[in-house]
C-alpha atoms as a PDB file:
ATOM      1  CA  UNK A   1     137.882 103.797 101.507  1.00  0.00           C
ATOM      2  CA  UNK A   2     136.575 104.456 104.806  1.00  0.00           C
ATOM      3  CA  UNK A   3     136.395 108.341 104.546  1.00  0.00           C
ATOM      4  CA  UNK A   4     134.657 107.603 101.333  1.00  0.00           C
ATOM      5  CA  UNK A   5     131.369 106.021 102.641  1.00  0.00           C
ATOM      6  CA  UNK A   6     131.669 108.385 105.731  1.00  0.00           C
ATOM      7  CA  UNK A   7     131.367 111.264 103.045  1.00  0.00           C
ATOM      8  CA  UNK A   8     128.770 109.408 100.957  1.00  0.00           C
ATOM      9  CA  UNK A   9     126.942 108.790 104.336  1.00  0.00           C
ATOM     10  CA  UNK A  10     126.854 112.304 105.528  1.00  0.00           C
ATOM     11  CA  UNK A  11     125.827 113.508 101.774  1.00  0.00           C
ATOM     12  CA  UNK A  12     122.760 111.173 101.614  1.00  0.00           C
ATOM     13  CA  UNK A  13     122.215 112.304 105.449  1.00  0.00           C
ATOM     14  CA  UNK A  14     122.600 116.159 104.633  1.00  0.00           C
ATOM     15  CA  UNK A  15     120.377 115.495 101.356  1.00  0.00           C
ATOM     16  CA  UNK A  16     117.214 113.249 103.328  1.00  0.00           C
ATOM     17  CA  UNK A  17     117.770 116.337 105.712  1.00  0.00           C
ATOM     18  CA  UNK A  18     116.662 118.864 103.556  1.00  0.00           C
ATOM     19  CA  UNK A  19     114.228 116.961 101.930  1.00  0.00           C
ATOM     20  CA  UNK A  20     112.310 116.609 105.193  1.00  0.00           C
ATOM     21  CA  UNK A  21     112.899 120.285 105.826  1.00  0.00           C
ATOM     22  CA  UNK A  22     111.624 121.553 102.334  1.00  0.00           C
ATOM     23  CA  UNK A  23     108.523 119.285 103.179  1.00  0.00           C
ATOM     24  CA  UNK A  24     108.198 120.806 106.248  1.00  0.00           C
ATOM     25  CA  UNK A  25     108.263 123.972 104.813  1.00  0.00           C
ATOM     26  CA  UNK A  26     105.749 123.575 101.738  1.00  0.00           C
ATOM     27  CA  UNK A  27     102.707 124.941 103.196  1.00  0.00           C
ATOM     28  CA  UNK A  28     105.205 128.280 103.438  1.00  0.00           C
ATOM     29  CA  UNK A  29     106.759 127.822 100.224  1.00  0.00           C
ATOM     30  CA  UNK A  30     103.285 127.533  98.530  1.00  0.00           C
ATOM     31  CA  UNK A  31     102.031 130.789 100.338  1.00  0.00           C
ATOM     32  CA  UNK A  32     105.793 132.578  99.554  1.00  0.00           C
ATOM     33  CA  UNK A  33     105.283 131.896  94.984  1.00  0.00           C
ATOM     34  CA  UNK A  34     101.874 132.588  95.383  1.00  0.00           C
ATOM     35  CA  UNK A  35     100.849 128.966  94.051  1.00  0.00           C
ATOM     36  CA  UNK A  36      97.911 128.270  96.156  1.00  0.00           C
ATOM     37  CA  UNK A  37      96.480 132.069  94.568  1.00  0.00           C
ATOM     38  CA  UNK A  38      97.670 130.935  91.374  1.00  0.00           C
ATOM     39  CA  UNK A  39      95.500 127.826  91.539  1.00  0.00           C
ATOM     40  CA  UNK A  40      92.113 129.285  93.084  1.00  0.00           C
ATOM     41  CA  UNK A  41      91.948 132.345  90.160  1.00  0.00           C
ATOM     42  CA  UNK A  42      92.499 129.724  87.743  1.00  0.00           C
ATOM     43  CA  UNK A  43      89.608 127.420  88.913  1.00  0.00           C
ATOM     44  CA  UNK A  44      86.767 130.934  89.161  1.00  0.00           C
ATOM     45  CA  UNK A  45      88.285 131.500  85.637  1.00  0.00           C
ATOM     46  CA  UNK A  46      87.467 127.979  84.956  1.00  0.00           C
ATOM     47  CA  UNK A  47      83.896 128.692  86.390  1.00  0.00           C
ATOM     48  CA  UNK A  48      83.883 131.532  84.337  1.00  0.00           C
ATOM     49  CA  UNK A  49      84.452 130.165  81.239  1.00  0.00           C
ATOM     50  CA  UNK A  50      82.097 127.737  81.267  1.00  0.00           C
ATOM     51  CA  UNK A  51      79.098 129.384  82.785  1.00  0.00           C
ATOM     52  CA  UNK A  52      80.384 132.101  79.655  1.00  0.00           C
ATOM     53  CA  UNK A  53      80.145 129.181  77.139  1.00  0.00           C
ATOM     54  CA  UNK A  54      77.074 127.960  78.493  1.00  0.00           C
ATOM     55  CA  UNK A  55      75.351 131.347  78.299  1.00  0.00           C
ATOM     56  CA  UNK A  56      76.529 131.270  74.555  1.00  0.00           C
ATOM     57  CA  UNK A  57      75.349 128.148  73.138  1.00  0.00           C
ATOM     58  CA  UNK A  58      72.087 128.616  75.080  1.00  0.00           C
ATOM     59  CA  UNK A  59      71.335 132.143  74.300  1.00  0.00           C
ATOM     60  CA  UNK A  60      68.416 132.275  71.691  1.00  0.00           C
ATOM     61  CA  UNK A  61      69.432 133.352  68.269  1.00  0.00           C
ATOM     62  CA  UNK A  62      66.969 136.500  68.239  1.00  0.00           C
ATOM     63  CA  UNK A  63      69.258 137.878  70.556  1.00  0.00           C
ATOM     64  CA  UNK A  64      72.733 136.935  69.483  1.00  0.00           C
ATOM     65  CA  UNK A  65      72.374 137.224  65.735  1.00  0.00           C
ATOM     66  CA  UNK A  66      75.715 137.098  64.364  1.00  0.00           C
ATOM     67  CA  UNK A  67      75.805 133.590  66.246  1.00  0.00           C
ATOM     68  CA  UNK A  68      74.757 131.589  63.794  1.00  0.00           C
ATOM     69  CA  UNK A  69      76.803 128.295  64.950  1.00  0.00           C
ATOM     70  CA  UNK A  70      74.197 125.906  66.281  1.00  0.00           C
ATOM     71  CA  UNK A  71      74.231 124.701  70.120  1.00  0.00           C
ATOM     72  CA  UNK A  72      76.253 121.889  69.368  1.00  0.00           C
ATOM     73  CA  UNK A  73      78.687 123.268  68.075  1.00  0.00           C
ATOM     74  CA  UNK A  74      82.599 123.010  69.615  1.00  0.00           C
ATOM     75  CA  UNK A  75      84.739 126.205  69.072  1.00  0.00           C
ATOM     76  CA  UNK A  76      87.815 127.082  70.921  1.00  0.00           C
ATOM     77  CA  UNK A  77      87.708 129.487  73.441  1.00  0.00           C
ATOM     78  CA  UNK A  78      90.212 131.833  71.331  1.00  0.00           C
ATOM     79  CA  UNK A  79      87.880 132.006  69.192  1.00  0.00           C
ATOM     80  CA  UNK A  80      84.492 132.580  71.190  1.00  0.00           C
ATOM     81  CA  UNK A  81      86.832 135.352  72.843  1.00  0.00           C
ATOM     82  CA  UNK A  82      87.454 137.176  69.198  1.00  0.00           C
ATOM     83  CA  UNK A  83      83.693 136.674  67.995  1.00  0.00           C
ATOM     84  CA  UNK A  84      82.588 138.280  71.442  1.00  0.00           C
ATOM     85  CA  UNK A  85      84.992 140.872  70.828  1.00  0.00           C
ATOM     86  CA  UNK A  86      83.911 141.414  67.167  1.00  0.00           C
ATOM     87  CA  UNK A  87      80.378 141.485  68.160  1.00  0.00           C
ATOM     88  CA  UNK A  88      81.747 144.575  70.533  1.00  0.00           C
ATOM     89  CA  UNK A  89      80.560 142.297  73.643  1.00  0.00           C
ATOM     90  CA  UNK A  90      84.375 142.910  74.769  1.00  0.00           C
ATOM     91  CA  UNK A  91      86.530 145.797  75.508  1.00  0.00           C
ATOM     92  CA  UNK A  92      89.147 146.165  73.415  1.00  0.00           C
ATOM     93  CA  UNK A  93      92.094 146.274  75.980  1.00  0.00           C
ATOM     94  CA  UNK A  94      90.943 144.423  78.924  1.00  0.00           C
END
């Protein structure tokens, strides 16, 4: 019984010791999967988009014709992306 709560006790000892490490280390880990890139290109495509749906529902209709939704309007952005690229606004493969 005895060597069993020494092993227990070293496990839960080996295991807080590697949690502290891996803490330690998350600034590094971050920088090694490329997480902290990951996360500021998703927020300027986040800008993107919605300075790219602003620009839409704000344009007047004289100049975006086939637009005919009003300003209002919701639409997904799957679909904003397939009327821009019917309206030729987008290349074909980006």
């Amino acid at each position: 019984m005895n060597g069993l709560t020494e092993l227990l006790a070293f496990g839960l000892l080996y295991l807080f010791v590697v949690l502290v490490i891996f803490l330690l280390l998350r600034e590094f880990n971050c920088w090694y999967w490329k997480i902290n890139r990951r996360i500021s290109v998703q927020e300027r495509t986040n800008e993107l988009l919605v300075k790219l749906l602003s620009e839409i529902q704000t344009a007047p209709k004289e100049e975006n014709p086939k637009n005919e939704l009003p300003s209002t309007a919701k639409i997904s952005l799957n679909e904003m992306y397939r009327r821009k690229r019917e309206n030729g606004d987008l290349p074909l493969n980006p």
